[in-house]
N, C-alpha and C. Protein backbone atom coordinates (compact mmCIF):
# COMPACT_ATOMS: atom_id res chain seq x y z
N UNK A 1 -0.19 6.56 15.60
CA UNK A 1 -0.53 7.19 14.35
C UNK A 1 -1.46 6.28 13.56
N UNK A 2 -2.15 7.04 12.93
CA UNK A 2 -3.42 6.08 12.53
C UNK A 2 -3.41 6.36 10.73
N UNK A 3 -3.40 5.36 9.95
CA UNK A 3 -3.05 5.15 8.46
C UNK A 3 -4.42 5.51 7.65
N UNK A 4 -4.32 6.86 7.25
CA UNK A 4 -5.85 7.14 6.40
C UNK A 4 -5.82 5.95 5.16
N UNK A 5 -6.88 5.31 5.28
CA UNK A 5 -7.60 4.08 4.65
C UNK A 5 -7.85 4.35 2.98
N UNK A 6 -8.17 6.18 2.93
CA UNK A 6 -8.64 6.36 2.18
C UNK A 6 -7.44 6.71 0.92
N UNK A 7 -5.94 7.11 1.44
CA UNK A 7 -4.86 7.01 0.45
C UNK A 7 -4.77 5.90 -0.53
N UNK A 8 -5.04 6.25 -1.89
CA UNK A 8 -4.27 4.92 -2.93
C UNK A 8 -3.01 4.55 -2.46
N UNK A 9 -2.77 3.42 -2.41
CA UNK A 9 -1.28 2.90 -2.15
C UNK A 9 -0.19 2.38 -3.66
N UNK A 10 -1.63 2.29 -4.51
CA UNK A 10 -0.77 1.70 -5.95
C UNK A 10 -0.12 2.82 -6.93
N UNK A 11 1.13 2.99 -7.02
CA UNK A 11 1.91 3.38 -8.27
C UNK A 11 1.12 4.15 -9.27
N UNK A 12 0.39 2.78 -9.77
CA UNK A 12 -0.51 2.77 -11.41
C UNK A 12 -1.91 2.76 -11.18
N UNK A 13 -2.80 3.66 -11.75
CA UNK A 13 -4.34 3.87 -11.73
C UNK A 13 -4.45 2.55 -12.49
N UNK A 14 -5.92 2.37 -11.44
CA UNK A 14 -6.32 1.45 -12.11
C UNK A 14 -8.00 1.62 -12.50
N UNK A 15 -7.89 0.65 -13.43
CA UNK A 15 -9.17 0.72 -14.41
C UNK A 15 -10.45 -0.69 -13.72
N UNK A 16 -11.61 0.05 -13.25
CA UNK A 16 -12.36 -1.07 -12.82
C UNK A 16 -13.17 -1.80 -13.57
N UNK A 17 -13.52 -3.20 -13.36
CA UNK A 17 -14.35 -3.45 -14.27
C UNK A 17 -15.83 -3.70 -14.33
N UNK A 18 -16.11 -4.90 -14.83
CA UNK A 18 -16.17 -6.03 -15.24
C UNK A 18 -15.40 -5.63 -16.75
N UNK A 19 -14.02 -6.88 -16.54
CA UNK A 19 -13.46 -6.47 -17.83
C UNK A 19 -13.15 -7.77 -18.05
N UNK A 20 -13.64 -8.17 -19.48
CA UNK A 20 -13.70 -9.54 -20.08
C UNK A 20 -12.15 -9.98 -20.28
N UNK A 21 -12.29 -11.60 -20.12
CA UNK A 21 -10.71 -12.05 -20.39
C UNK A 21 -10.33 -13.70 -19.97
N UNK A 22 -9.99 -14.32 -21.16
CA UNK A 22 -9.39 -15.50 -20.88
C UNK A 22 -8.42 -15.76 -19.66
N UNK A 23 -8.27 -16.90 -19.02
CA UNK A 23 -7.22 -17.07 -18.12
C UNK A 23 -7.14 -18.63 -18.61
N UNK A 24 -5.24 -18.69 -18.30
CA UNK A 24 -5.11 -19.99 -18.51
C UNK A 24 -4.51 -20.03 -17.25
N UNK A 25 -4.17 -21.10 -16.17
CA UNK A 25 -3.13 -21.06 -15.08
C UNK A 25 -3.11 -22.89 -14.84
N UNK A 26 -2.96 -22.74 -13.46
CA UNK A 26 -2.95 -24.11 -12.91
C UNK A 26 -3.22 -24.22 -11.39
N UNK A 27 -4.13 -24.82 -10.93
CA UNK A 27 -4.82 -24.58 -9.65
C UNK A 27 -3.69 -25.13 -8.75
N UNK A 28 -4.33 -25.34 -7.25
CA UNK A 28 -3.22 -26.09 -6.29
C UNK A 28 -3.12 -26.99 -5.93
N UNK A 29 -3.80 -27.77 -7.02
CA UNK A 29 -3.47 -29.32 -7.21
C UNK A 29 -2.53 -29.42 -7.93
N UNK A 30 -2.00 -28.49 -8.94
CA UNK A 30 -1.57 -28.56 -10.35
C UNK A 30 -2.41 -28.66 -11.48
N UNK A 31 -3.33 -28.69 -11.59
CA UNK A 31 -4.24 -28.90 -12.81
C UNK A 31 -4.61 -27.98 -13.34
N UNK A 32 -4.16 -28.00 -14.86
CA UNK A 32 -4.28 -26.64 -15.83
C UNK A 32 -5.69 -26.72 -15.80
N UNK A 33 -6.02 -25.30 -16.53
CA UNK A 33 -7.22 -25.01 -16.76
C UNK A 33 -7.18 -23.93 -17.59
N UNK A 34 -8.55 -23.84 -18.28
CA UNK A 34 -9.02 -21.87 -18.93
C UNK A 34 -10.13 -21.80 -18.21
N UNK A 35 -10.23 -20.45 -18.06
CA UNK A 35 -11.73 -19.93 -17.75
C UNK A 35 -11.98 -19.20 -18.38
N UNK A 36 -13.03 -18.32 -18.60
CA UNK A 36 -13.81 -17.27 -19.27
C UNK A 36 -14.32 -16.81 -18.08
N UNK A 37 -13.40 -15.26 -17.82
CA UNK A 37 -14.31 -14.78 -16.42
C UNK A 37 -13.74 -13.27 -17.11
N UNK A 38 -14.16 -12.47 -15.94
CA UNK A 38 -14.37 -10.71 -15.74
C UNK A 38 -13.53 -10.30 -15.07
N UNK A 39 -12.31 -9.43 -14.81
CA UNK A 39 -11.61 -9.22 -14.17
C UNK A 39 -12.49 -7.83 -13.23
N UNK A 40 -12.05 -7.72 -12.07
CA UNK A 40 -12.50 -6.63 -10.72
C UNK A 40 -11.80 -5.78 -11.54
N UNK A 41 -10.41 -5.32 -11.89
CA UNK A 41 -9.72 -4.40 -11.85
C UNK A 41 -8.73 -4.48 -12.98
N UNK A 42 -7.80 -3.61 -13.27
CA UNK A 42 -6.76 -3.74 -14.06
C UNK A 42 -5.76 -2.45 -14.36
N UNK A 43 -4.35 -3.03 -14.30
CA UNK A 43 -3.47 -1.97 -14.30
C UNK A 43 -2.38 -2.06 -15.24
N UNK A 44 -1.66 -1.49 -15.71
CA UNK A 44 -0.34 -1.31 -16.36
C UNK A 44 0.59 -1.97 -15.30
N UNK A 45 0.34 -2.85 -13.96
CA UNK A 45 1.04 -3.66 -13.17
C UNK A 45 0.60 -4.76 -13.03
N UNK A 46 -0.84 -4.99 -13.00
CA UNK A 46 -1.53 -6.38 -12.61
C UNK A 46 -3.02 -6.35 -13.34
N UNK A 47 -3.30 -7.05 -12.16
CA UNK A 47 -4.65 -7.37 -12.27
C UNK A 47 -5.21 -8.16 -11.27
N UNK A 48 -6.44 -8.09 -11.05
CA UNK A 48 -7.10 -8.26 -10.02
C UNK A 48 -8.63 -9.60 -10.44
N UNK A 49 -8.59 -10.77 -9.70
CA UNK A 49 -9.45 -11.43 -10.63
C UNK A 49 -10.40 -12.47 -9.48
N UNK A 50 -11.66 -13.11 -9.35
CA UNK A 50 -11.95 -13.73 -8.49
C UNK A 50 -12.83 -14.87 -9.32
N UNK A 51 -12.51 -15.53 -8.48
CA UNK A 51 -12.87 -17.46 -9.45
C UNK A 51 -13.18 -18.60 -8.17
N UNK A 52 -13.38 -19.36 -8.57
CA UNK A 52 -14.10 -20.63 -7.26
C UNK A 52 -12.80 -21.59 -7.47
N UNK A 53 -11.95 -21.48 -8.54
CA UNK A 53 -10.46 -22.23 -8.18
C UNK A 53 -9.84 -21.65 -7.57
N UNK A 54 -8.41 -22.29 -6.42
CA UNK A 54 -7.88 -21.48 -5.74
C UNK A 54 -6.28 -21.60 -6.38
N UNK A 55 -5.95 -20.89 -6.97
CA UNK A 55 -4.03 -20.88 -7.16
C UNK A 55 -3.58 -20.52 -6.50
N UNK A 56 -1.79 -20.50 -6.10
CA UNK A 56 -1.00 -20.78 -4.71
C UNK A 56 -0.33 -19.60 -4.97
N UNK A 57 -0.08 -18.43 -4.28
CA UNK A 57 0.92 -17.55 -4.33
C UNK A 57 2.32 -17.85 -5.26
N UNK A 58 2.48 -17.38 -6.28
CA UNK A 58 3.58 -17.52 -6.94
C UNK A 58 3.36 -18.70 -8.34
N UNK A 59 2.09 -19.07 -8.21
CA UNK A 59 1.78 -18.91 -9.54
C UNK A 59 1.74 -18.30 -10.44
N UNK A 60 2.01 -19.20 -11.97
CA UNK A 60 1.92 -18.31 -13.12
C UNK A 60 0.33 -18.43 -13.66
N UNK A 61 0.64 -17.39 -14.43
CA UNK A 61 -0.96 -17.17 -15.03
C UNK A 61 -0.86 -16.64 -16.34
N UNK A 62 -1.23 -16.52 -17.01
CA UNK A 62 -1.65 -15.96 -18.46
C UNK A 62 -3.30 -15.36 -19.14
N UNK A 63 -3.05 -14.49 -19.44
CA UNK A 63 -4.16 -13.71 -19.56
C UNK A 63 -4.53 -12.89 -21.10
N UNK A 64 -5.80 -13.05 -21.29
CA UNK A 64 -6.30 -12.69 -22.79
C UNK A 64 -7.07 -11.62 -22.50
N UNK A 65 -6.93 -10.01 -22.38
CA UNK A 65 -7.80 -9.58 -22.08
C UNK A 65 -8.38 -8.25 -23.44
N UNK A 66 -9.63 -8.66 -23.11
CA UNK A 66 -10.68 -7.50 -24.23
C UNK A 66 -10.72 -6.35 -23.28
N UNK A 67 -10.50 -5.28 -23.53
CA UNK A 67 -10.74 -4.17 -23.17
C UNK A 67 -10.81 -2.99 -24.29
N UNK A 68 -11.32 -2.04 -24.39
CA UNK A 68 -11.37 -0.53 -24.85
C UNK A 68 -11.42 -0.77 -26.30
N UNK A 69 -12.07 -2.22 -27.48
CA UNK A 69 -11.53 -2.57 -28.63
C UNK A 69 -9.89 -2.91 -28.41
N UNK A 70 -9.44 -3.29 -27.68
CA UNK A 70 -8.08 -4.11 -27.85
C UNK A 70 -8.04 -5.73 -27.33
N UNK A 71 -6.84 -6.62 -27.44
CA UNK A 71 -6.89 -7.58 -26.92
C UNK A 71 -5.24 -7.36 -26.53
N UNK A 72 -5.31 -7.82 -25.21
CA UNK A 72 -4.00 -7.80 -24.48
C UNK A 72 -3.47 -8.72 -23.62
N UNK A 73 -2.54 -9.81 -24.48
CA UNK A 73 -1.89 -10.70 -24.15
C UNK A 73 -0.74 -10.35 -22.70
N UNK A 74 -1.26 -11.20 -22.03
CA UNK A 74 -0.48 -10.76 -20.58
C UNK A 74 -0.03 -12.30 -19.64
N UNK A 75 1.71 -12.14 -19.16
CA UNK A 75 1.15 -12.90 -18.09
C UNK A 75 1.92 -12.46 -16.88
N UNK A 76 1.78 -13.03 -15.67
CA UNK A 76 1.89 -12.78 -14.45
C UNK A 76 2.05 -13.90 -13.36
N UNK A 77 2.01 -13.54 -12.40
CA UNK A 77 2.10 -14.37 -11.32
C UNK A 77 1.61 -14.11 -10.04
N UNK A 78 1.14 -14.87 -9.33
CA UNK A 78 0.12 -14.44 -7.98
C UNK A 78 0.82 -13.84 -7.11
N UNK A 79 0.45 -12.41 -6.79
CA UNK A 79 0.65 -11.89 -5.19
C UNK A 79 0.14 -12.54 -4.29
N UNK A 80 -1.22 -12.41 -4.21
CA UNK A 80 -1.99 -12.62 -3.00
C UNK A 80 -3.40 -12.70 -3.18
N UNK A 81 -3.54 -13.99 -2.50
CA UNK A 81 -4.81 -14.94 -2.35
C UNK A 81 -6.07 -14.20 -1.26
N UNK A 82 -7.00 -14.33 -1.44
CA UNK A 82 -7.85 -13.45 -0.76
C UNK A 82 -9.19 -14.35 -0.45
N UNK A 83 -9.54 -15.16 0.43
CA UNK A 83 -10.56 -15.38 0.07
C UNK A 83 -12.01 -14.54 0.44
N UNK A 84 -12.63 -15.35 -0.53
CA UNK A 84 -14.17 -14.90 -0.61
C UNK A 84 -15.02 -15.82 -0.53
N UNK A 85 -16.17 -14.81 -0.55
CA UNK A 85 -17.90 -15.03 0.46
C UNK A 85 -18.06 -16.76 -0.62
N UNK A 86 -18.79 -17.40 -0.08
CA UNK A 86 -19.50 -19.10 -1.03
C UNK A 86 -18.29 -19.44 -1.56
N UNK A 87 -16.79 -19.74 -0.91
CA UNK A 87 -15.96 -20.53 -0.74
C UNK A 87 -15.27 -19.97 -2.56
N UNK A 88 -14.93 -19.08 -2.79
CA UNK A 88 -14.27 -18.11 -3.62
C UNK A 88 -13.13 -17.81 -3.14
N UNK A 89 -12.13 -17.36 -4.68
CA UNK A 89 -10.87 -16.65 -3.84
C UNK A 89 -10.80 -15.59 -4.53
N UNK A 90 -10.30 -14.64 -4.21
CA UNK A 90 -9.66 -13.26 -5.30
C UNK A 90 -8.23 -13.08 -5.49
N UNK A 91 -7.93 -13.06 -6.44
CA UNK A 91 -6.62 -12.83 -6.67
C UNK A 91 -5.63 -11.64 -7.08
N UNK A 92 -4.72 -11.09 -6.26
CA UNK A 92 -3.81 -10.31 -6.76
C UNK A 92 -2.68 -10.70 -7.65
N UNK A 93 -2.48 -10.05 -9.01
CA UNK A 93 -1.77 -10.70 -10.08
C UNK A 93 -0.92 -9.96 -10.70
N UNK A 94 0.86 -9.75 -10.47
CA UNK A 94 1.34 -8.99 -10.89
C UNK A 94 1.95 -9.28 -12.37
N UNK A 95 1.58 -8.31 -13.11
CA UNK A 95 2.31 -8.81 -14.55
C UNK A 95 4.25 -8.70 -14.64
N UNK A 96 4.74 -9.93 -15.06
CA UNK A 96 5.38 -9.88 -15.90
C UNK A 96 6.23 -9.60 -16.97
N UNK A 97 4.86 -9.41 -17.89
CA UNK A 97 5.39 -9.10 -19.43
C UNK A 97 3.69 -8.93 -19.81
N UNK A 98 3.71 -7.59 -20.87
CA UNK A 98 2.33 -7.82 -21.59
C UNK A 98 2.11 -7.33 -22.77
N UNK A 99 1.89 -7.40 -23.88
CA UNK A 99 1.49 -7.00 -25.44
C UNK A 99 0.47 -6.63 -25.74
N UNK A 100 0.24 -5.45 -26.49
CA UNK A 100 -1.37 -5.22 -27.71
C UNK A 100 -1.39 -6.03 -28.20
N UNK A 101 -1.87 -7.24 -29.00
CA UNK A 101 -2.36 -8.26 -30.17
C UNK A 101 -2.67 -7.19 -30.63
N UNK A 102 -4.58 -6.53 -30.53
CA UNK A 102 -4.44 -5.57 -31.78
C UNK A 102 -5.74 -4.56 -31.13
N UNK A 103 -6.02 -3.57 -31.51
CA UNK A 103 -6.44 -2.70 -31.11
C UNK A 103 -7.29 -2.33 -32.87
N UNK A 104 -8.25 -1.58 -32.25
CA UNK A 104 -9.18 -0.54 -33.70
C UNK A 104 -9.32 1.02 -33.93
């Protein structure tokens, strides 16, 4: 039996981006960091994000994100590491816990 490719498998629609947003985490050395990057994707479950640091499955993460006039305090922890093309990784990021700050 052969698995149509083309079925969504996720729960929650998700919203694509480029969608602006702080990250704070800690790579797999341990060394905190922020970035200022764009998230691929985003859901009422996760989020989806790709960066030239690599974090370890089961990392935490924290997230500032601008979307639609809102800002939405979020954090999470790594599913799954993905890498990418010029030594990149992508990350699957399931939330946690997440809040409106504030909306217009």
């Amino acid at each position: 039996m052969f698995r149509d490719e083309t079925v969504e498998r996720r729960s929650k629609p998700r919203i694509y981006g480029p969608i602006p947003a702080m990250l704070h985490c800690r790579d797999t050395s341990g060394e905190s960091f922020e970035i200022e990057t764009e998230l691929d994707n985003l859901s009422a479950g996760g989020l989806y994000v790709r960066m030239e640091r690599r974090l370890d499955v089961a990392a935490s993460l924290f997230a500032l994100i601008r979307f639609a006039g809102m800002e939405i305090e979020a954090t999470g922890v790594v599913k799954r590491v993905d890498s990418q093309p010029k030594g990149s990784f992508g990350f699957g990021v399931a939330f946690e816990n997440y809040r409106i700050l504030s909306s217009q």
